[in-house]
C-alpha atoms as a PDB file:
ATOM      1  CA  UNK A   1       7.514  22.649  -1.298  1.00  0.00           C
ATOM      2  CA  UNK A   2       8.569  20.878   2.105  1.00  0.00           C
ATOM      3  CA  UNK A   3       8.239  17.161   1.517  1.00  0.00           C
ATOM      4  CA  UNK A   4       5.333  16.850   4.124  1.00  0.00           C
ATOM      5  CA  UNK A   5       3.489  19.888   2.437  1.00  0.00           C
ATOM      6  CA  UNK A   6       3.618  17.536  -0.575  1.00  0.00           C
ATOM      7  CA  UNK A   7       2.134  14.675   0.795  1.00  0.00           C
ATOM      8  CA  UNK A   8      -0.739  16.132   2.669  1.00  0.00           C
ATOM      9  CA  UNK A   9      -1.878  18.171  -0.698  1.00  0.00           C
ATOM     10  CA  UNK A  10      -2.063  14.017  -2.406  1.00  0.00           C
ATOM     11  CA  UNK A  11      -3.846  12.941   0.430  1.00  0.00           C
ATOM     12  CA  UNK A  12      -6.158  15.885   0.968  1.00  0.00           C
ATOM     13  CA  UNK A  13      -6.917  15.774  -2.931  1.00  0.00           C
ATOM     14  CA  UNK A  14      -7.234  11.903  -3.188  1.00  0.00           C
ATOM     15  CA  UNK A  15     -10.175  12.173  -0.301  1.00  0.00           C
ATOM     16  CA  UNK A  16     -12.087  15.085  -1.619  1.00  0.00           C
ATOM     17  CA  UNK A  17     -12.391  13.290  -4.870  1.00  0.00           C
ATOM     18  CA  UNK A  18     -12.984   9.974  -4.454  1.00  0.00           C
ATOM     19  CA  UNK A  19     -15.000   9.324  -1.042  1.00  0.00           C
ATOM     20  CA  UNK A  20     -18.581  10.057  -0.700  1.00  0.00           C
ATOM     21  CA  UNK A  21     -21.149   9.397   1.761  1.00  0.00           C
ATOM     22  CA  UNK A  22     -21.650   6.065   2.809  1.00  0.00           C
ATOM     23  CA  UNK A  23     -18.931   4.334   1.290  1.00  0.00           C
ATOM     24  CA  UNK A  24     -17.202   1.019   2.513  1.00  0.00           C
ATOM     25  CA  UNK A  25     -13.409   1.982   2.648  1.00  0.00           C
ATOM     26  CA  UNK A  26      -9.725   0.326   2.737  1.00  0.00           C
ATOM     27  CA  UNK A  27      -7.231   3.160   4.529  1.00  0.00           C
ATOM     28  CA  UNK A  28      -3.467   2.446   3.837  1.00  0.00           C
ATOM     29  CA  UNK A  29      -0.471   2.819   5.546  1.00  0.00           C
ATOM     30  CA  UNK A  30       2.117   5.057   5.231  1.00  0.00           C
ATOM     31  CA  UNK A  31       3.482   9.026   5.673  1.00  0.00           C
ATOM     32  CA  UNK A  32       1.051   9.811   2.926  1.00  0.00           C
ATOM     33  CA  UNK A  33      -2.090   7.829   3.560  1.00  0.00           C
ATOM     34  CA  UNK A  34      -2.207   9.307   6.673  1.00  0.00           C
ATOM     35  CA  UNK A  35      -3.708  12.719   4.871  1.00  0.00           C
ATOM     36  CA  UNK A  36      -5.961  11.072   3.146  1.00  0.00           C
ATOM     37  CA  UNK A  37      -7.188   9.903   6.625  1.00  0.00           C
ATOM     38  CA  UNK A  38      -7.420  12.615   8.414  1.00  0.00           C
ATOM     39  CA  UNK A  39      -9.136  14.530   5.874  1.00  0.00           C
ATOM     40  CA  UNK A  40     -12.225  12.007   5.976  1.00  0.00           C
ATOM     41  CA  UNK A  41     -11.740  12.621   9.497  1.00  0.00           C
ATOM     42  CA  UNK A  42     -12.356  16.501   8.960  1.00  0.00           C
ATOM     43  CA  UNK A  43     -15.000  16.009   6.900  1.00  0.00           C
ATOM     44  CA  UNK A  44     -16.828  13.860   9.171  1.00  0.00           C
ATOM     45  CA  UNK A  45     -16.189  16.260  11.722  1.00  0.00           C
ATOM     46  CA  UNK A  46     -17.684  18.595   9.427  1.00  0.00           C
ATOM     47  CA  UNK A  47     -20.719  16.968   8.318  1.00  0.00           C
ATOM     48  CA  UNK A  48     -19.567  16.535   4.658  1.00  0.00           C
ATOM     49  CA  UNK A  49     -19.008  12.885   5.209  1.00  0.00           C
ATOM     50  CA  UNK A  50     -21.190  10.662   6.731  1.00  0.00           C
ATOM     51  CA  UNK A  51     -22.174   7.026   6.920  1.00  0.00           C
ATOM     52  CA  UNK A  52     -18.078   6.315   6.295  1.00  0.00           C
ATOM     53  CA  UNK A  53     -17.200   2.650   7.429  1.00  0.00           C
ATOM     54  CA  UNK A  54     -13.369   1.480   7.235  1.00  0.00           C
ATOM     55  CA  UNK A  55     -10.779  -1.310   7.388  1.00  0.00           C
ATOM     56  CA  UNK A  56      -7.034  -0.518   8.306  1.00  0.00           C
ATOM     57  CA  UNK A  57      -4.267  -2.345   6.939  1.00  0.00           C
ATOM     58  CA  UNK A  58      -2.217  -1.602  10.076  1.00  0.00           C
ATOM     59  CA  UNK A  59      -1.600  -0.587  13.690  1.00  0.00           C
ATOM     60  CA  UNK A  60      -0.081   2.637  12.079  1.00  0.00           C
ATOM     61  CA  UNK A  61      -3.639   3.436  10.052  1.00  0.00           C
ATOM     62  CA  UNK A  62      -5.528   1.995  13.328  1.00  0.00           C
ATOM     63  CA  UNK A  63      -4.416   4.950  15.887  1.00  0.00           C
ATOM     64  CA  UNK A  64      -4.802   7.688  12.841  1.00  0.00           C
ATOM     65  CA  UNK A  65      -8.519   6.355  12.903  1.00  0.00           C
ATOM     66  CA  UNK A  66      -9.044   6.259  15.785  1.00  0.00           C
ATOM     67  CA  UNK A  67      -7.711  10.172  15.937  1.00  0.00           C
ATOM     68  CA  UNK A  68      -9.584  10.851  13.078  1.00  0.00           C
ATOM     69  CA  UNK A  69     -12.844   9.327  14.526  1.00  0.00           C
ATOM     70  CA  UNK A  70     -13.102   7.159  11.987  1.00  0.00           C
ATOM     71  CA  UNK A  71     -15.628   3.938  12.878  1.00  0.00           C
ATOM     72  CA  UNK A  72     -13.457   0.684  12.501  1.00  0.00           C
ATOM     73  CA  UNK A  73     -14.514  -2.471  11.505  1.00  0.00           C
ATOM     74  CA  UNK A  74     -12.637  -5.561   9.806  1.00  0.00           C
ATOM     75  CA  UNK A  75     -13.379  -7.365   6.411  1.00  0.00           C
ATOM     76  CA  UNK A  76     -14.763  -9.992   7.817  1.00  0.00           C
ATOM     77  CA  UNK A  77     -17.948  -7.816   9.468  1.00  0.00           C
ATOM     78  CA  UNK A  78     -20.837  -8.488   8.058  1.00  0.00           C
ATOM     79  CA  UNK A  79     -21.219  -4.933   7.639  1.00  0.00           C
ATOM     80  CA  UNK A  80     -18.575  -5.088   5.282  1.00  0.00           C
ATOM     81  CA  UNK A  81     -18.962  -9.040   3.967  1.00  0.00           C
ATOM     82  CA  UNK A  82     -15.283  -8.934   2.464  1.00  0.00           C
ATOM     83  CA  UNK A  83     -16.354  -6.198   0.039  1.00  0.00           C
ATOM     84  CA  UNK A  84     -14.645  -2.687   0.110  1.00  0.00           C
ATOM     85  CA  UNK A  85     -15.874   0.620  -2.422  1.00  0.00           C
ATOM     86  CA  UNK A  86     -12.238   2.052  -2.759  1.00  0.00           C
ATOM     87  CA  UNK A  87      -9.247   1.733  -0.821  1.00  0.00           C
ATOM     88  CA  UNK A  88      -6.828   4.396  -0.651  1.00  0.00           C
ATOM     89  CA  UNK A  89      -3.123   3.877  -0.448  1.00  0.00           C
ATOM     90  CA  UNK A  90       0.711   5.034  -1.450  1.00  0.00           C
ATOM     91  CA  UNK A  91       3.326   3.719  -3.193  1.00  0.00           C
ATOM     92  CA  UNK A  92       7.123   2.979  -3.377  1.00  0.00           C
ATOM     93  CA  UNK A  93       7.358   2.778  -7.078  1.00  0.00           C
ATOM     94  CA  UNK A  94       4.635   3.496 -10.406  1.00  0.00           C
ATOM     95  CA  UNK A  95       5.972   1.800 -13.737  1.00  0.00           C
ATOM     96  CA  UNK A  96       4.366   3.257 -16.782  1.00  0.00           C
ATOM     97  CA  UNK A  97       1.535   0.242 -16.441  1.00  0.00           C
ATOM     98  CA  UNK A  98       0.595   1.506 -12.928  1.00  0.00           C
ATOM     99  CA  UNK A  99       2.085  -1.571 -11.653  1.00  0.00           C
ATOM    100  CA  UNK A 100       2.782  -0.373  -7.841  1.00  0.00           C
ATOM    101  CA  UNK A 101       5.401  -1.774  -5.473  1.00  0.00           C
ATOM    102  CA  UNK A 102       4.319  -1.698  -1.888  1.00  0.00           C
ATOM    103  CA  UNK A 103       5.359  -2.765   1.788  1.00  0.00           C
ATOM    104  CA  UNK A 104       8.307   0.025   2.550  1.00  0.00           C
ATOM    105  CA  UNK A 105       6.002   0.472   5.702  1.00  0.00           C
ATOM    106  CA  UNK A 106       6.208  -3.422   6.248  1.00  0.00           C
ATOM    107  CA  UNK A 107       2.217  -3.672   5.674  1.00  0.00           C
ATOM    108  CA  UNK A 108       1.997  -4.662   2.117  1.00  0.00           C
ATOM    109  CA  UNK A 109      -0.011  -8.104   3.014  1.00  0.00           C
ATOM    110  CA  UNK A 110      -3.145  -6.190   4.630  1.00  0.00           C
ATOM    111  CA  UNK A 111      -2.819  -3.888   2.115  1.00  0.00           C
ATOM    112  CA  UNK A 112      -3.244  -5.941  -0.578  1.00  0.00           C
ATOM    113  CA  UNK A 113      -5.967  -7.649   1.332  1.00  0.00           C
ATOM    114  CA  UNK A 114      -7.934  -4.820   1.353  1.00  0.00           C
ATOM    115  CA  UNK A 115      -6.758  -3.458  -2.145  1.00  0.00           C
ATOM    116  CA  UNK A 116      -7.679  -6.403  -4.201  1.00  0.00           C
ATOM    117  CA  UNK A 117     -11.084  -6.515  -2.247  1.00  0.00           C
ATOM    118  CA  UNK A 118     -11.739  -3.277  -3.658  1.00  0.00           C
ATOM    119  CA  UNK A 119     -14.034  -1.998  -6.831  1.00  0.00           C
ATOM    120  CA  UNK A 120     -12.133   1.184  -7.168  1.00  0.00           C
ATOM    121  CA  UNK A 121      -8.350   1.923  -5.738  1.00  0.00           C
ATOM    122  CA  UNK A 122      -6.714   5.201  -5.473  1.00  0.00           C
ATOM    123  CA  UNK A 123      -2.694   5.148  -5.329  1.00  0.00           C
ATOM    124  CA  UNK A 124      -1.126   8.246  -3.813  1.00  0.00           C
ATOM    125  CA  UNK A 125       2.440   9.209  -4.817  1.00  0.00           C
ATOM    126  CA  UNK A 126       5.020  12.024  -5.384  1.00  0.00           C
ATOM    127  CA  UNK A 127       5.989  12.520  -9.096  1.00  0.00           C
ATOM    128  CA  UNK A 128       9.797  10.542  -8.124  1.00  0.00           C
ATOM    129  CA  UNK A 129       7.896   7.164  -7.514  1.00  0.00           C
ATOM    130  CA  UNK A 130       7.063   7.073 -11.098  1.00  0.00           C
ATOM    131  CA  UNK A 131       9.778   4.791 -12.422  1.00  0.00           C
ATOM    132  CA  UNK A 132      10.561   3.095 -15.733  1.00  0.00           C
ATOM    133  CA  UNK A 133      10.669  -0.108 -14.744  1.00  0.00           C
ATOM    134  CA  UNK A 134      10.466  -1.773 -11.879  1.00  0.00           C
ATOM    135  CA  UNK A 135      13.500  -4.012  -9.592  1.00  0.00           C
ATOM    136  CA  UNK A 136      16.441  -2.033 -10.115  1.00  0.00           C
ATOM    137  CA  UNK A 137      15.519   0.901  -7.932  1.00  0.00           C
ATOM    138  CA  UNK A 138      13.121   0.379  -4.347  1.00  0.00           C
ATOM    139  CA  UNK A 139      13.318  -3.053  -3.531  1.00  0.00           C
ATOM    140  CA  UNK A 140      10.388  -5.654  -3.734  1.00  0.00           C
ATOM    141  CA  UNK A 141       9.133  -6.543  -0.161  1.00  0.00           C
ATOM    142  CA  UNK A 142       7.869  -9.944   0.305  1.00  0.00           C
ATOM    143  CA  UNK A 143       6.498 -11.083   3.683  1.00  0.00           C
ATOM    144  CA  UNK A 144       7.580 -14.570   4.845  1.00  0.00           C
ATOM    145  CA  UNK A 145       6.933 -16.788   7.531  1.00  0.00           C
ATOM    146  CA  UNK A 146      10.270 -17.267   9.398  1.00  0.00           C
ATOM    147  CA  UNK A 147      10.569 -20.795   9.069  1.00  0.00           C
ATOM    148  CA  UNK A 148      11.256 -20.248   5.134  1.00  0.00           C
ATOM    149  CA  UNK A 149      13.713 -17.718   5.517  1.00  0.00           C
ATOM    150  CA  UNK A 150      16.796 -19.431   4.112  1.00  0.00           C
ATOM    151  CA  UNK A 151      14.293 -21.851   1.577  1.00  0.00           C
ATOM    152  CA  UNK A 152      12.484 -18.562   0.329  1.00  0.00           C
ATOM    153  CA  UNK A 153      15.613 -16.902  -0.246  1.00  0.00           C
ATOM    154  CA  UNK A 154      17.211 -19.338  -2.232  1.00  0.00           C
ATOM    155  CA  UNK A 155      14.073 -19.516  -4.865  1.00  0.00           C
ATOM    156  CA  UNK A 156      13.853 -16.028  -4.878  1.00  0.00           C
ATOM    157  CA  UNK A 157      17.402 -15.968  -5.819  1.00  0.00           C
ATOM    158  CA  UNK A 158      16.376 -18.994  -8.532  1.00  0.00           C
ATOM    159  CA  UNK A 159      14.121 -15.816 -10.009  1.00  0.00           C
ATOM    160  CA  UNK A 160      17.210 -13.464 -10.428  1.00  0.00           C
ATOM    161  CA  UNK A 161      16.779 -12.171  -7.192  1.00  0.00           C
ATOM    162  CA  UNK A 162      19.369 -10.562  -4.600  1.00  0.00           C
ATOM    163  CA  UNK A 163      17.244 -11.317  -1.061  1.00  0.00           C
ATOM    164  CA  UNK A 164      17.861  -8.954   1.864  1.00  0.00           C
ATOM    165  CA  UNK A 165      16.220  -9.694   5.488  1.00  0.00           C
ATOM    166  CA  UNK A 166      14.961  -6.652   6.825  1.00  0.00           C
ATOM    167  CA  UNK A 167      16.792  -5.416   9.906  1.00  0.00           C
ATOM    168  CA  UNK A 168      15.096  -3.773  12.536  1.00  0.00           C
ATOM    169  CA  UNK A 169      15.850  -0.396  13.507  1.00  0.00           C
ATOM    170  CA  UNK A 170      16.646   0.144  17.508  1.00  0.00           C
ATOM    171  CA  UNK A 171      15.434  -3.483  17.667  1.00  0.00           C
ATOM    172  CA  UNK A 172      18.064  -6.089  17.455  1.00  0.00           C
ATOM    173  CA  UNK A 173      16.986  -8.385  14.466  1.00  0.00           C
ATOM    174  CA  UNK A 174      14.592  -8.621  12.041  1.00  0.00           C
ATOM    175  CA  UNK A 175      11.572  -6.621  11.345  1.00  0.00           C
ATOM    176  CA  UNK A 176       8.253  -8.310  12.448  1.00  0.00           C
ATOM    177  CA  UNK A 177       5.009  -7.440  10.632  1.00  0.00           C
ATOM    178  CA  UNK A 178       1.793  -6.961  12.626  1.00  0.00           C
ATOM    179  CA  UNK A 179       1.142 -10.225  11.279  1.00  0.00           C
ATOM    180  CA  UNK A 180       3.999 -12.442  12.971  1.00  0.00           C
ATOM    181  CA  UNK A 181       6.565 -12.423  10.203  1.00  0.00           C
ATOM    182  CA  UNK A 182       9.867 -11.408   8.387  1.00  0.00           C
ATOM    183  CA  UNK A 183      10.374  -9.072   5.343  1.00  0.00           C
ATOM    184  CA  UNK A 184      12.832 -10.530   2.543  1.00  0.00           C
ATOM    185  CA  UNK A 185      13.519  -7.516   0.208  1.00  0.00           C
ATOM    186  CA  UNK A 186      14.507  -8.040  -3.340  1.00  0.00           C
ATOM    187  CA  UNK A 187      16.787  -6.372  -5.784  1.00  0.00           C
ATOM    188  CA  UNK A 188      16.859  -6.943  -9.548  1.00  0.00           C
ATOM    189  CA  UNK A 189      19.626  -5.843 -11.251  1.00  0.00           C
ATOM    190  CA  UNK A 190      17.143  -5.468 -14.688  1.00  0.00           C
ATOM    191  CA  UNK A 191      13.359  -4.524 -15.025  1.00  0.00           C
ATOM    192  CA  UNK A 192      11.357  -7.516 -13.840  1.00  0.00           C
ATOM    193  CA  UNK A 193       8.101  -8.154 -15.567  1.00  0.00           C
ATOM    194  CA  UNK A 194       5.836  -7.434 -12.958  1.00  0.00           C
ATOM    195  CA  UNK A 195       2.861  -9.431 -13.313  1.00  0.00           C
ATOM    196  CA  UNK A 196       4.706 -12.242 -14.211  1.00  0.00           C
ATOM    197  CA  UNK A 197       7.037 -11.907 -10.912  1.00  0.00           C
ATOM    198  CA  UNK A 198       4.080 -11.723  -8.901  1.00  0.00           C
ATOM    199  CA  UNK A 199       2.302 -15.049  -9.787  1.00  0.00           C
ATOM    200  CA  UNK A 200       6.121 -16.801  -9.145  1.00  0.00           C
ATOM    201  CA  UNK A 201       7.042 -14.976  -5.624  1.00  0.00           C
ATOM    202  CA  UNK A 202       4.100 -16.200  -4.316  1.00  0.00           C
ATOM    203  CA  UNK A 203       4.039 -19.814  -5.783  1.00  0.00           C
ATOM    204  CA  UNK A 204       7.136 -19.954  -3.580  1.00  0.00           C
ATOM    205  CA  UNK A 205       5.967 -22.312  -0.467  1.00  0.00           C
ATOM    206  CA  UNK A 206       6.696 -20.070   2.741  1.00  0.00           C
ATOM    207  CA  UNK A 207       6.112 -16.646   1.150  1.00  0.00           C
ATOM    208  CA  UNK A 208       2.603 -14.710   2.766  1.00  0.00           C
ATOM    209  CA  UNK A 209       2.735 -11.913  -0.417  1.00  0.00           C
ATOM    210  CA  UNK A 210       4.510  -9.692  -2.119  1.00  0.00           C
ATOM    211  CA  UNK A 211       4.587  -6.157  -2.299  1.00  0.00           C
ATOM    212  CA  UNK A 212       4.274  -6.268  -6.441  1.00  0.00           C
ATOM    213  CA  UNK A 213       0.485  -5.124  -7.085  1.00  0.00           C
ATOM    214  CA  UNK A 214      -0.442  -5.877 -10.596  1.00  0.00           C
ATOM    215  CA  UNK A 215      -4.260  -6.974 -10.291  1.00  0.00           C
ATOM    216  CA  UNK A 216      -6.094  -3.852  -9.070  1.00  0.00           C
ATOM    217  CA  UNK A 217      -9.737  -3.573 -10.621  1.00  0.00           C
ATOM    218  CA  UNK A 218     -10.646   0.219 -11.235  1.00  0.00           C
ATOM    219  CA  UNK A 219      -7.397   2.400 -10.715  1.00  0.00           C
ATOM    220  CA  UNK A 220      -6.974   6.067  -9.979  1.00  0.00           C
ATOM    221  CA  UNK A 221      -3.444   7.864  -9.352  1.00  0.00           C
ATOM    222  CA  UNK A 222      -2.799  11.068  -7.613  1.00  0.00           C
ATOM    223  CA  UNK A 223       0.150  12.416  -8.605  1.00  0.00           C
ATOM    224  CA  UNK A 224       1.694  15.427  -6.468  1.00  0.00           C
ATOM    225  CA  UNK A 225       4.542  17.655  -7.914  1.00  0.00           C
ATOM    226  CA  UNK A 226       7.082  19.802  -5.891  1.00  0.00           C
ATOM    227  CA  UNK A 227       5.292  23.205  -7.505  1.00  0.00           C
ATOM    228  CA  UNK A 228       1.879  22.136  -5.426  1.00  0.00           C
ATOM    229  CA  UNK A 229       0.087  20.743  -8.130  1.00  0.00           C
ATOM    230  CA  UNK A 230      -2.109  17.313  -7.830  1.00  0.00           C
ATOM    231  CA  UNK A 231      -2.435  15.535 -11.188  1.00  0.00           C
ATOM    232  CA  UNK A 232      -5.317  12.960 -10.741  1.00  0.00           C
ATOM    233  CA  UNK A 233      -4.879  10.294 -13.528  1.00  0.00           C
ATOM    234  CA  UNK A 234      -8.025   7.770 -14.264  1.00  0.00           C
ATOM    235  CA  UNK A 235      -5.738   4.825 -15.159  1.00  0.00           C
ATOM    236  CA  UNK A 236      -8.847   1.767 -15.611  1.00  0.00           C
END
């Protein structure tokens, strides 16, 4: 199955199991997030949906609302009072806990934003992000503040870290997130332990968040495989 085929069966599956009428959601970023919003834009269109309020967690999910007709609002709307139903959102890596490594897409700090303001959270991910452990493979993102580039790095590296700015592509320099700041990615040579790594990165004065997710309330997976097949996992 072509690789986009893939991703618009997760994202197709994840909406017509999980959102229903009326719902308060979180849309994510990403190549397969995007399915999963413009289905609920079909079935709005449709009349299956209705009553559907969201937040983005980027410009990227912004313009596929928008296309999707998808009402908008932000967290802080009293509509929404800084309370989401379920977000919906990919992944770089899965370990075996469902700990999830985000921010390939540069948005991880809105997405976790909206994700840990969230009762219920569905991850959407080819079978290949499911890893054994994670640091070795897809490197942690951390946002930063620029000012702490060099002083960030350095107690990153005190954590066993080997930190990598984020170059820009076509763009001389660094990457700049929609919120104003750099990208420091991290490779671990060995298995980090997740939760644990979390709590530290972001002790680490400068640092905005990391892309290490390890405190997501009610988790769902949806699991695509390269024979068509969706495998939805209830995880908490």
């Amino acid at each position: 199955m072509a690789d986009e085929e893939l991703k618009k069966n997760i994202g197709y599956a994840a909406a017509d199991a999980m959102v229903k009428s009326g719902m308060k959601l979180g849309l994510g970023t990403g190549s397969t997030a995007k399915w999963a919003i413009r289905r609920i834009g079909q079935l709005l269109k449709e009349g299956k949906l209705s009553d559907i309020i969201a937040v983005v967690t980027s410009s990227q999910s912004e313009i596929e609302c928008q296309n999707a007709g998808i009402p908008m609002v932000t967290l802080n709307d009293p509509k929404i009072d800084g309370h989401l139903d379920l977000t919906i959102d990919g992944a770089d890596e899965i370990d075996p806990d469902y700990n999830l490594v985000k921010g390939g897409g540069g948005a991880l700090l809105q997405e976790k934003i909206a994700g840990y303001a969230s009762d219920h959270y569905a991850v959407l991910a080819a079978g290949d992000k499911l890893v054994s452990g994670i640091g070795p493979g897809f490197k942690v993102p951390v946002e930063v503040v620029r000012e702490a580039r060099v002083t960030a790095s350095k107690a990153m590296e005190a954590l066993g870290a080997v930190p990598e700015v984020r170059m820009a592509v076509k763009k001389m320099g660094p990457v700049i997130t929609d919120n104003g700041n750099i990208l420091i990615d991290l490779h671990f040579e060995k298995p980090i332990n997740p939760p644990e790594m979390e709590q530290k990165i972001n002790m680490i004065p400068g640092v905005v968040e990391t892309g290490l997710f390890t405190k997501l309330k009610k988790l769902d997976a949806f699991i695509g495989y390269e024979d068509g097949t969706v495998k939805h996992i209830k995880v908490r």
